[in-house]
PDB file of N, CA and C in Angstrom:
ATOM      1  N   UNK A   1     -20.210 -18.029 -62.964  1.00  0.00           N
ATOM      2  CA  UNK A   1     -21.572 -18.251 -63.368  1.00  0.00           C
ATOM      3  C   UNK A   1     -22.443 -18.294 -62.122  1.00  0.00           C
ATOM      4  N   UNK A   2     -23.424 -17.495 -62.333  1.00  0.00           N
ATOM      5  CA  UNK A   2     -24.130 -17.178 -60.758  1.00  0.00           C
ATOM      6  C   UNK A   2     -25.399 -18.196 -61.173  1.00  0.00           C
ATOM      7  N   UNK A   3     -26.398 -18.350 -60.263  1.00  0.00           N
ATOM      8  CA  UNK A   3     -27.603 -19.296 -60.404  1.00  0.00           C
ATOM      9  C   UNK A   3     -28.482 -18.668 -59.798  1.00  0.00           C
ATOM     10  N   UNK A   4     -29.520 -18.546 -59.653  1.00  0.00           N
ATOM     11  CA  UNK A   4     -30.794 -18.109 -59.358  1.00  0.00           C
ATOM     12  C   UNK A   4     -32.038 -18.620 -59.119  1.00  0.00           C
ATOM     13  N   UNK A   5     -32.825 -18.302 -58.695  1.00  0.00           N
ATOM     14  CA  UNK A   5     -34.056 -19.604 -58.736  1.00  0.00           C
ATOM     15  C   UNK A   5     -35.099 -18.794 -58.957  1.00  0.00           C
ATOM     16  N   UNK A   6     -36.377 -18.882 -59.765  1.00  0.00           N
ATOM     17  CA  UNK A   6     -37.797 -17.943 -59.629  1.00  0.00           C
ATOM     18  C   UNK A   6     -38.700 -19.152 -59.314  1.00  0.00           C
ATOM     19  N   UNK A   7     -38.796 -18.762 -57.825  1.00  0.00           N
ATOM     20  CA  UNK A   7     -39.968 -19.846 -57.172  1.00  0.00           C
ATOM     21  C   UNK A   7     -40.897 -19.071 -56.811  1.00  0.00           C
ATOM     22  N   UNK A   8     -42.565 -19.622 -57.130  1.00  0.00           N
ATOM     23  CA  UNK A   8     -43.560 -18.975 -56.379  1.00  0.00           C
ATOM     24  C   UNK A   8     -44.131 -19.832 -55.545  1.00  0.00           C
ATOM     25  N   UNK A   9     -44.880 -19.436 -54.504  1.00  0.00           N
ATOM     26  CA  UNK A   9     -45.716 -20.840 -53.360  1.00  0.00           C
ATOM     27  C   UNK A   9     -46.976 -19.871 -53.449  1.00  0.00           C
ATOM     28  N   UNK A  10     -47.879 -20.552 -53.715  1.00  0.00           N
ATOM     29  CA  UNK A  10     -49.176 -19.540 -53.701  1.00  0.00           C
ATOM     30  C   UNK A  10     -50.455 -20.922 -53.349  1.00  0.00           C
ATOM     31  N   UNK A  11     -50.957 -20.408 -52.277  1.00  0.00           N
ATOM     32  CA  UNK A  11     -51.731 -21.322 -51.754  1.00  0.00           C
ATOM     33  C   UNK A  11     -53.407 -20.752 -51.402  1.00  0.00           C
ATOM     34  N   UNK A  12     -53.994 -21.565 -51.833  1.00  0.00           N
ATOM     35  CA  UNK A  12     -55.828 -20.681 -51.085  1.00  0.00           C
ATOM     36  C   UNK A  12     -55.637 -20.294 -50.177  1.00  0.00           C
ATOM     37  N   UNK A  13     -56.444 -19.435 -49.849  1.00  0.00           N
ATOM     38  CA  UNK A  13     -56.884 -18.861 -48.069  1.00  0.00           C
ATOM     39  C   UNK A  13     -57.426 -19.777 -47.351  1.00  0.00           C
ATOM     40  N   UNK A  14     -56.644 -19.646 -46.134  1.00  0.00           N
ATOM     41  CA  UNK A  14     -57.076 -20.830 -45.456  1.00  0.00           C
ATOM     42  C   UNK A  14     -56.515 -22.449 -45.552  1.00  0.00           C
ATOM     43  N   UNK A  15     -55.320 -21.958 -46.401  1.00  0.00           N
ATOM     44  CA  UNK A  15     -55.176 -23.706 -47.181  1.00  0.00           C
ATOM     45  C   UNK A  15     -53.443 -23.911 -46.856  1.00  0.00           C
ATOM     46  N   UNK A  16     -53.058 -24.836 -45.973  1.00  0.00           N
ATOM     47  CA  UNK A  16     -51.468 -24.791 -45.749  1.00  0.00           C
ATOM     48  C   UNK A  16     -50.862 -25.148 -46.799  1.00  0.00           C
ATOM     49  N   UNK A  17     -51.320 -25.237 -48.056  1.00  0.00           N
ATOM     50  CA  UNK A  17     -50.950 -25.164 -49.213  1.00  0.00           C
ATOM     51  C   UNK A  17     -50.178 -27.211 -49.531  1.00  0.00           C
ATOM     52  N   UNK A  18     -49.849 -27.167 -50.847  1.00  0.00           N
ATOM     53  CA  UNK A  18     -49.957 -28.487 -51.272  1.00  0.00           C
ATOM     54  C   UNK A  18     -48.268 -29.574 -50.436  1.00  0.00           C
ATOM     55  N   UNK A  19     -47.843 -28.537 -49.885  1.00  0.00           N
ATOM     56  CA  UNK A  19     -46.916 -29.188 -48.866  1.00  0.00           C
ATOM     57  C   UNK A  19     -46.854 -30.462 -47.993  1.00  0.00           C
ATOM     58  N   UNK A  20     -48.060 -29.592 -47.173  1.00  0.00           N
ATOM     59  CA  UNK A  20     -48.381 -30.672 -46.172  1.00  0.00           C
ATOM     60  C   UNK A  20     -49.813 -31.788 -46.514  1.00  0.00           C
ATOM     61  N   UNK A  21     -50.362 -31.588 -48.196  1.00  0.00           N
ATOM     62  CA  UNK A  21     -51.104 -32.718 -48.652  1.00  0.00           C
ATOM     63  C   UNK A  21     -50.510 -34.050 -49.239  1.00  0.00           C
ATOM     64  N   UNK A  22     -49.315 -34.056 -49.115  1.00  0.00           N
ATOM     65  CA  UNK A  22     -48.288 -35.019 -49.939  1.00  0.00           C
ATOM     66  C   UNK A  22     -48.173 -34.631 -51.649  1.00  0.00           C
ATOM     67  N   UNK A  23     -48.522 -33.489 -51.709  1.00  0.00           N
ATOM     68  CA  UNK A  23     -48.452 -33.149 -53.323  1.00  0.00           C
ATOM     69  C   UNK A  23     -47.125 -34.011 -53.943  1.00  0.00           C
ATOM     70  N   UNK A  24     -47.040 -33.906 -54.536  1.00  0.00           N
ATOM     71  CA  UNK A  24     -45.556 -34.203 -55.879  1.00  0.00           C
ATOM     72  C   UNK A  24     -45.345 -33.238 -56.600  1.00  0.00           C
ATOM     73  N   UNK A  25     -43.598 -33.288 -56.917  1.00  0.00           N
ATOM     74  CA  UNK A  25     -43.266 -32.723 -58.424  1.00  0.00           C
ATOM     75  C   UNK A  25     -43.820 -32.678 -59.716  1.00  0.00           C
ATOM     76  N   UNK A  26     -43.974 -32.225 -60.700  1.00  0.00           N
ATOM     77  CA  UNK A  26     -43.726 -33.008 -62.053  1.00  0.00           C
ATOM     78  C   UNK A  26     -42.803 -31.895 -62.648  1.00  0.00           C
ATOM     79  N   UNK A  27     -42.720 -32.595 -64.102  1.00  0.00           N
ATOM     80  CA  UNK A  27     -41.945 -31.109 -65.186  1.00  0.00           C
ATOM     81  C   UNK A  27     -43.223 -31.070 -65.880  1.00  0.00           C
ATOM     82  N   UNK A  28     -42.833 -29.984 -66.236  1.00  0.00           N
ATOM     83  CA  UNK A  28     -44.211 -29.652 -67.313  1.00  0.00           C
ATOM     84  C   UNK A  28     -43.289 -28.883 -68.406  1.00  0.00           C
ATOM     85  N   UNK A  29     -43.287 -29.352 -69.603  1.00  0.00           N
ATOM     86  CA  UNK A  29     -42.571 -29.031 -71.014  1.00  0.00           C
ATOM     87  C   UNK A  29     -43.349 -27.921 -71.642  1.00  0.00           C
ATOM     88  N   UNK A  30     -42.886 -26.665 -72.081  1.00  0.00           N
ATOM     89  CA  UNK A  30     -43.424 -25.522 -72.512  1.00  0.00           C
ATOM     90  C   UNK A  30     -42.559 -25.071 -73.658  1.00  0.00           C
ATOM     91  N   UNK A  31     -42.857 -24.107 -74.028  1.00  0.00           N
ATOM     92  CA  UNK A  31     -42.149 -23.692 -75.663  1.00  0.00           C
ATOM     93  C   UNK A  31     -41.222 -22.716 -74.983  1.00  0.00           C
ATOM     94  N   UNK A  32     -39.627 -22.728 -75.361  1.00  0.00           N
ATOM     95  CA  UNK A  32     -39.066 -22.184 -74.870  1.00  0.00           C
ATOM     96  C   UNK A  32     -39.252 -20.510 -74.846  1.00  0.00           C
ATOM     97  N   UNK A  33     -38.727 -20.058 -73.632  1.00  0.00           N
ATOM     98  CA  UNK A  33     -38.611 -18.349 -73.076  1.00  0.00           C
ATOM     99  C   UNK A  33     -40.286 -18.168 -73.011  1.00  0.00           C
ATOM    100  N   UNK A  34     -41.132 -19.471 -72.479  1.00  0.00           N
ATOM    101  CA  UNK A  34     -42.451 -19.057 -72.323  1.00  0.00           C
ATOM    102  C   UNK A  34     -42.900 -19.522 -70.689  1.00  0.00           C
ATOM    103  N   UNK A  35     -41.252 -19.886 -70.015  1.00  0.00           N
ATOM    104  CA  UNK A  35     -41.692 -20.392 -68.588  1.00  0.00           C
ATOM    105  C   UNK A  35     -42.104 -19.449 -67.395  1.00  0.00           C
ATOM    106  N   UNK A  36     -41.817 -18.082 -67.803  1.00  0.00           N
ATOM    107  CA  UNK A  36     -42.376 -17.112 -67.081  1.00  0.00           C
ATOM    108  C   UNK A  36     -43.915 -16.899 -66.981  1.00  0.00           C
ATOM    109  N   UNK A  37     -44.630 -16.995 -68.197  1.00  0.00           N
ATOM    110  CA  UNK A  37     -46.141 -17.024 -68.667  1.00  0.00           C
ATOM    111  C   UNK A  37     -46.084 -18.281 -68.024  1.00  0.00           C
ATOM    112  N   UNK A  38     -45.864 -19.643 -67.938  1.00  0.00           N
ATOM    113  CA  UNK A  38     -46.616 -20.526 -67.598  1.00  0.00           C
ATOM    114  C   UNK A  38     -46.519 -20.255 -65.673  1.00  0.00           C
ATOM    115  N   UNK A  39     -46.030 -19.755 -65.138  1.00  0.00           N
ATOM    116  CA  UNK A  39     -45.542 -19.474 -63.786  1.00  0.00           C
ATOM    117  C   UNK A  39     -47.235 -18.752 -63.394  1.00  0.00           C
ATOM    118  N   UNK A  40     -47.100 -17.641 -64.204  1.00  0.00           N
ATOM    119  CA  UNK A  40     -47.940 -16.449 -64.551  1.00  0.00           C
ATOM    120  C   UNK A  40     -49.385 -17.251 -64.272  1.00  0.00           C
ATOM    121  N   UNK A  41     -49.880 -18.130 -65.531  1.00  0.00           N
ATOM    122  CA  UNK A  41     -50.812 -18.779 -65.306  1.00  0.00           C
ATOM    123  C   UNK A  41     -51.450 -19.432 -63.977  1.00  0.00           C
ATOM    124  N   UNK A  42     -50.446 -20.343 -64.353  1.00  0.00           N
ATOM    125  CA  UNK A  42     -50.620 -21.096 -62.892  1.00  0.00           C
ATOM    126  C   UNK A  42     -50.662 -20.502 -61.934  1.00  0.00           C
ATOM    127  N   UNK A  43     -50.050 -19.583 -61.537  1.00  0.00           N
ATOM    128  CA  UNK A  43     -50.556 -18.474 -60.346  1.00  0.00           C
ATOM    129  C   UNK A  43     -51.804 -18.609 -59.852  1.00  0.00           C
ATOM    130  N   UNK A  44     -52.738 -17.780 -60.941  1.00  0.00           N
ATOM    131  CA  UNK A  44     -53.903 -18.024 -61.036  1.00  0.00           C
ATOM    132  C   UNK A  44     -54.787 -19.127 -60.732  1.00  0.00           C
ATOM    133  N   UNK A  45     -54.472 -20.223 -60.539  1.00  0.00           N
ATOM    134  CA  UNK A  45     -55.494 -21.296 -59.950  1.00  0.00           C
ATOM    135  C   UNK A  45     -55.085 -21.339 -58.224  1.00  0.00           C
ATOM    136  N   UNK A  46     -54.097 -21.161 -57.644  1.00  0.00           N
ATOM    137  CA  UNK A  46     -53.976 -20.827 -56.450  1.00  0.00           C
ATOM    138  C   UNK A  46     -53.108 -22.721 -56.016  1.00  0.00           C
ATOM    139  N   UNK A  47     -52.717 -22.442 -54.851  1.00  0.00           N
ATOM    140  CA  UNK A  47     -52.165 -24.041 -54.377  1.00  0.00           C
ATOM    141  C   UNK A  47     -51.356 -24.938 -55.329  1.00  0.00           C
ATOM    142  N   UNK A  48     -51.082 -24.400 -55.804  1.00  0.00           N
ATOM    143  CA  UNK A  48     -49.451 -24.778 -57.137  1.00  0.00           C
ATOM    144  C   UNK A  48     -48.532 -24.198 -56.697  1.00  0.00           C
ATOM    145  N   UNK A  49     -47.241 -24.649 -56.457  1.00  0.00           N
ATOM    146  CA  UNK A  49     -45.696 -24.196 -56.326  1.00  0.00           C
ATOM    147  C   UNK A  49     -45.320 -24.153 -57.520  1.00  0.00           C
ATOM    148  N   UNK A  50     -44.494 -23.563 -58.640  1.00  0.00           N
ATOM    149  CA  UNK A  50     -43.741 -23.848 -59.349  1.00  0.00           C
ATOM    150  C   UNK A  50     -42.219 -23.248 -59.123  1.00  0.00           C
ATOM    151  N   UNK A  51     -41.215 -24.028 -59.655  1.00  0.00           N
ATOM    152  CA  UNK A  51     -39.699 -23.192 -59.542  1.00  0.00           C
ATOM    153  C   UNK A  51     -38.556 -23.487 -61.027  1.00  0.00           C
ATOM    154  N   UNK A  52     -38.380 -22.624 -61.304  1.00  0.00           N
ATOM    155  CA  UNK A  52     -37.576 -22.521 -62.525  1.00  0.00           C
ATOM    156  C   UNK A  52     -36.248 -21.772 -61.840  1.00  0.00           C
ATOM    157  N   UNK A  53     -35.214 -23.156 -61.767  1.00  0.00           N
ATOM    158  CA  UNK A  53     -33.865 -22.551 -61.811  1.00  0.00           C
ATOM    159  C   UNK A  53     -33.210 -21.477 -62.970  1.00  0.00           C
ATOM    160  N   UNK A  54     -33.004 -20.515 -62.271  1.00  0.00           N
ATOM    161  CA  UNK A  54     -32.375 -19.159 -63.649  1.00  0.00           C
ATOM    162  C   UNK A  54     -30.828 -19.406 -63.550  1.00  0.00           C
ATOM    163  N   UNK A  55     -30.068 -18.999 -64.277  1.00  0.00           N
ATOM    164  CA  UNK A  55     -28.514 -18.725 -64.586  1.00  0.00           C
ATOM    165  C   UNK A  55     -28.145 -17.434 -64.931  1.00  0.00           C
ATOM    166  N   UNK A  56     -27.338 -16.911 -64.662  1.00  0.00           N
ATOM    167  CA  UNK A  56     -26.584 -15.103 -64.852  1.00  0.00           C
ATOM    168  C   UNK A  56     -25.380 -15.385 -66.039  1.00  0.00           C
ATOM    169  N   UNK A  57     -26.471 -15.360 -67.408  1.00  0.00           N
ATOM    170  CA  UNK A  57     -25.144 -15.462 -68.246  1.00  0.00           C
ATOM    171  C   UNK A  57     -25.107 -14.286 -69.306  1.00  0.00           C
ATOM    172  N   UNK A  58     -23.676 -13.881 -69.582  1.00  0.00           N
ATOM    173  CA  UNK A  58     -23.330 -12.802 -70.534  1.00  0.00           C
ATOM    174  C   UNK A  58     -24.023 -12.887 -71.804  1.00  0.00           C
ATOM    175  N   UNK A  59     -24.376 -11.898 -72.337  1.00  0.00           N
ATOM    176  CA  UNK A  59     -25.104 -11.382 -73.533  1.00  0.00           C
ATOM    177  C   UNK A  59     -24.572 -10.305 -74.305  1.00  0.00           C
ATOM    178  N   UNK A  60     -24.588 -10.754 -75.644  1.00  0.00           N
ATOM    179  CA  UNK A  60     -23.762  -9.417 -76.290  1.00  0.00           C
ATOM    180  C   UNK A  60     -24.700  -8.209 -76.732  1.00  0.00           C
ATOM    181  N   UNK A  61     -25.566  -7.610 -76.348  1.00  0.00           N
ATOM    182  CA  UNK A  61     -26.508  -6.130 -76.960  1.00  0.00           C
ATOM    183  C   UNK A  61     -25.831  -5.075 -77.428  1.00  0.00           C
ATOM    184  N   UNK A  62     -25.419  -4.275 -78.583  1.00  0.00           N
ATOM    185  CA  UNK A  62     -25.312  -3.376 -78.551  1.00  0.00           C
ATOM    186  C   UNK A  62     -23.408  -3.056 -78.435  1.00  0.00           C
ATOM    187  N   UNK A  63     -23.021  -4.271 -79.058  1.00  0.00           N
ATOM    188  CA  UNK A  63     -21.542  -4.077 -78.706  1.00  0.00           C
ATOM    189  C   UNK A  63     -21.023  -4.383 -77.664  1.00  0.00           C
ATOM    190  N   UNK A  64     -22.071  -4.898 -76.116  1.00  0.00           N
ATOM    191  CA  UNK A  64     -21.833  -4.480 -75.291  1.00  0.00           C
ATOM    192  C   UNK A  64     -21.912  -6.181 -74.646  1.00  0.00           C
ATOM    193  N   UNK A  65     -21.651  -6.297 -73.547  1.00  0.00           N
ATOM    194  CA  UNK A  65     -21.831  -7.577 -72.875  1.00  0.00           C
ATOM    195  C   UNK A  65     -22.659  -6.950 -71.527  1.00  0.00           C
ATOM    196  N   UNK A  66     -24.022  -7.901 -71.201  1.00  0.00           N
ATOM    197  CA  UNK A  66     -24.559  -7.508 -70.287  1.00  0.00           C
ATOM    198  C   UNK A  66     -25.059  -9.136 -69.687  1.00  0.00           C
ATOM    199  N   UNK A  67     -25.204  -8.984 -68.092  1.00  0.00           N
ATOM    200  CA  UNK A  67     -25.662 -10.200 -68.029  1.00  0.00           C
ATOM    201  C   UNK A  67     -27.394 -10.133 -67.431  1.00  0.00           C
ATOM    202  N   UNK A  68     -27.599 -11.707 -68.020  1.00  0.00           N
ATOM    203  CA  UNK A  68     -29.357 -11.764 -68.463  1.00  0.00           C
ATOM    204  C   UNK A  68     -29.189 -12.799 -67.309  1.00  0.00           C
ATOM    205  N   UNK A  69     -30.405 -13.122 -66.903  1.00  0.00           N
ATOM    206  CA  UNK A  69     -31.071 -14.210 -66.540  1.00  0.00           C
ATOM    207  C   UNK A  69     -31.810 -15.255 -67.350  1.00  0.00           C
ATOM    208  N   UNK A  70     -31.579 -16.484 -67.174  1.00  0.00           N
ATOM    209  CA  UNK A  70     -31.947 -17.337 -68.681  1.00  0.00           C
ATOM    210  C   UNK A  70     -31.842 -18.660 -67.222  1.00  0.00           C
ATOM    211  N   UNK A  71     -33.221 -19.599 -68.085  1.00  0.00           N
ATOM    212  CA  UNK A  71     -33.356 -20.264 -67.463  1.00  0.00           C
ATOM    213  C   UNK A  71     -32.241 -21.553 -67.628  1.00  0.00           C
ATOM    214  N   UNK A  72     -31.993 -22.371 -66.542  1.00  0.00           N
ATOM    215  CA  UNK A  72     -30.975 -23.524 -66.979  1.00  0.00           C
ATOM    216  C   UNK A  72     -31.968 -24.539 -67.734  1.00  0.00           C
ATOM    217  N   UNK A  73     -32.974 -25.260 -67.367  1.00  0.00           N
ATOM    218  CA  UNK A  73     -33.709 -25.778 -67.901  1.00  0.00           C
ATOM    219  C   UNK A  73     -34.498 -24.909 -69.001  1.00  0.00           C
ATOM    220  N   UNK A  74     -34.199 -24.656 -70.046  1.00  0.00           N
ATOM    221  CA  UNK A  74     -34.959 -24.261 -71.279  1.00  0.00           C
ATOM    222  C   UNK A  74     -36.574 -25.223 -71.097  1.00  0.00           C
ATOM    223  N   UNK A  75     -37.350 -24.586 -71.552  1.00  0.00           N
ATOM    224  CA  UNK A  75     -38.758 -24.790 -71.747  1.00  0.00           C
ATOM    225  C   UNK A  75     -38.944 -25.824 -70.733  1.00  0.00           C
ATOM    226  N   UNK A  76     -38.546 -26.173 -69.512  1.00  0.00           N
ATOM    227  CA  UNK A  76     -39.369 -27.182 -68.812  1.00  0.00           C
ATOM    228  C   UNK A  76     -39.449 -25.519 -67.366  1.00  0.00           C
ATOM    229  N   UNK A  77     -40.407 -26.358 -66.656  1.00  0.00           N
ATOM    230  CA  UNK A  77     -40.635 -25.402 -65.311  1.00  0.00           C
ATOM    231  C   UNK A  77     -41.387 -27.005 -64.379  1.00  0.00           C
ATOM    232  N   UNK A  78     -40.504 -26.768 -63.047  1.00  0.00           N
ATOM    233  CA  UNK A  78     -41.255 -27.928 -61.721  1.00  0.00           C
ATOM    234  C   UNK A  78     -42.462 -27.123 -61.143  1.00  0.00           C
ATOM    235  N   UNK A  79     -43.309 -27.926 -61.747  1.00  0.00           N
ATOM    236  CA  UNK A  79     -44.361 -27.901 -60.812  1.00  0.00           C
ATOM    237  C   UNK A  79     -44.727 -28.683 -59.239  1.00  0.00           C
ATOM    238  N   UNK A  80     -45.629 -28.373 -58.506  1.00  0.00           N
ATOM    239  CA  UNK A  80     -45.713 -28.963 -57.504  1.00  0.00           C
ATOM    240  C   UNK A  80     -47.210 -29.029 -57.272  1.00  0.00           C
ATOM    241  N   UNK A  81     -48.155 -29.912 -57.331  1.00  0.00           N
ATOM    242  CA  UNK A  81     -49.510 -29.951 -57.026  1.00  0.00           C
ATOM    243  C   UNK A  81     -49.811 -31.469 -56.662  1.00  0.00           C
ATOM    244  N   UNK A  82     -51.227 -31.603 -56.001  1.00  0.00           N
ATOM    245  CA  UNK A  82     -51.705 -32.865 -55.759  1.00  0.00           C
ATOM    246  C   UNK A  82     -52.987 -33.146 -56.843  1.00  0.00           C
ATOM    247  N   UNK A  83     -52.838 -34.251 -57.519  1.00  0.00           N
ATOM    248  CA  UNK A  83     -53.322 -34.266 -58.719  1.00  0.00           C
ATOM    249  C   UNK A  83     -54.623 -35.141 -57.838  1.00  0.00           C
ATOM    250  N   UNK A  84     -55.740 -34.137 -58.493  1.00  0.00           N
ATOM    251  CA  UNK A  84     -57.301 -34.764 -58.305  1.00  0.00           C
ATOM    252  C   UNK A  84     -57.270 -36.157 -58.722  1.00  0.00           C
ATOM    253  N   UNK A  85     -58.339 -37.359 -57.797  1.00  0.00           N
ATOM    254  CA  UNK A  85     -58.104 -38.886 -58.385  1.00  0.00           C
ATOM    255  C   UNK A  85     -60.012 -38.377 -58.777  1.00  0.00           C
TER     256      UNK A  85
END
């Protein structure tokens, strides 16, 4: 069983991104096989990390066994931001 990770770091211009602000983790709970779109989103506001550990597991299509990528955590994805007070 192989493991994988889909991490993005996407930070403003100009901005050493939420690393070195003391940001935090959280989970953020999503409807499952929708943690790619929430990655997607969040992109879009800029200075968010998120990382969704993937897994390499067999799939039967077509008679056939192929292996997928599937997240280990179903519907959660780690975020990383510094939450406005």
């Amino acid at each position: 069983m192989a493991v994988a990770c889909r991490k993005t770091e996407i930070s403003a211009a100009g901005n050493s991104g939420p690393r070195d602000r003391g940001a935090r983790w959280y989970v953020v709970r999503v409807k499952p096989r929708k943690e790619a779109y929430l990655e997607r989103q969040l992109a879009l506001f800029g200075g968010i990390d998120t990382y969704c550990p993937l897994m390499k597991t067999p799939k039967k299509h077509l008679r056939k066994y192929q292996r997928q990528f599937e997240p280990v955590f179903p519907g959660y994805v780690f975020v990383r931001f510094e939450p406005r007070t």
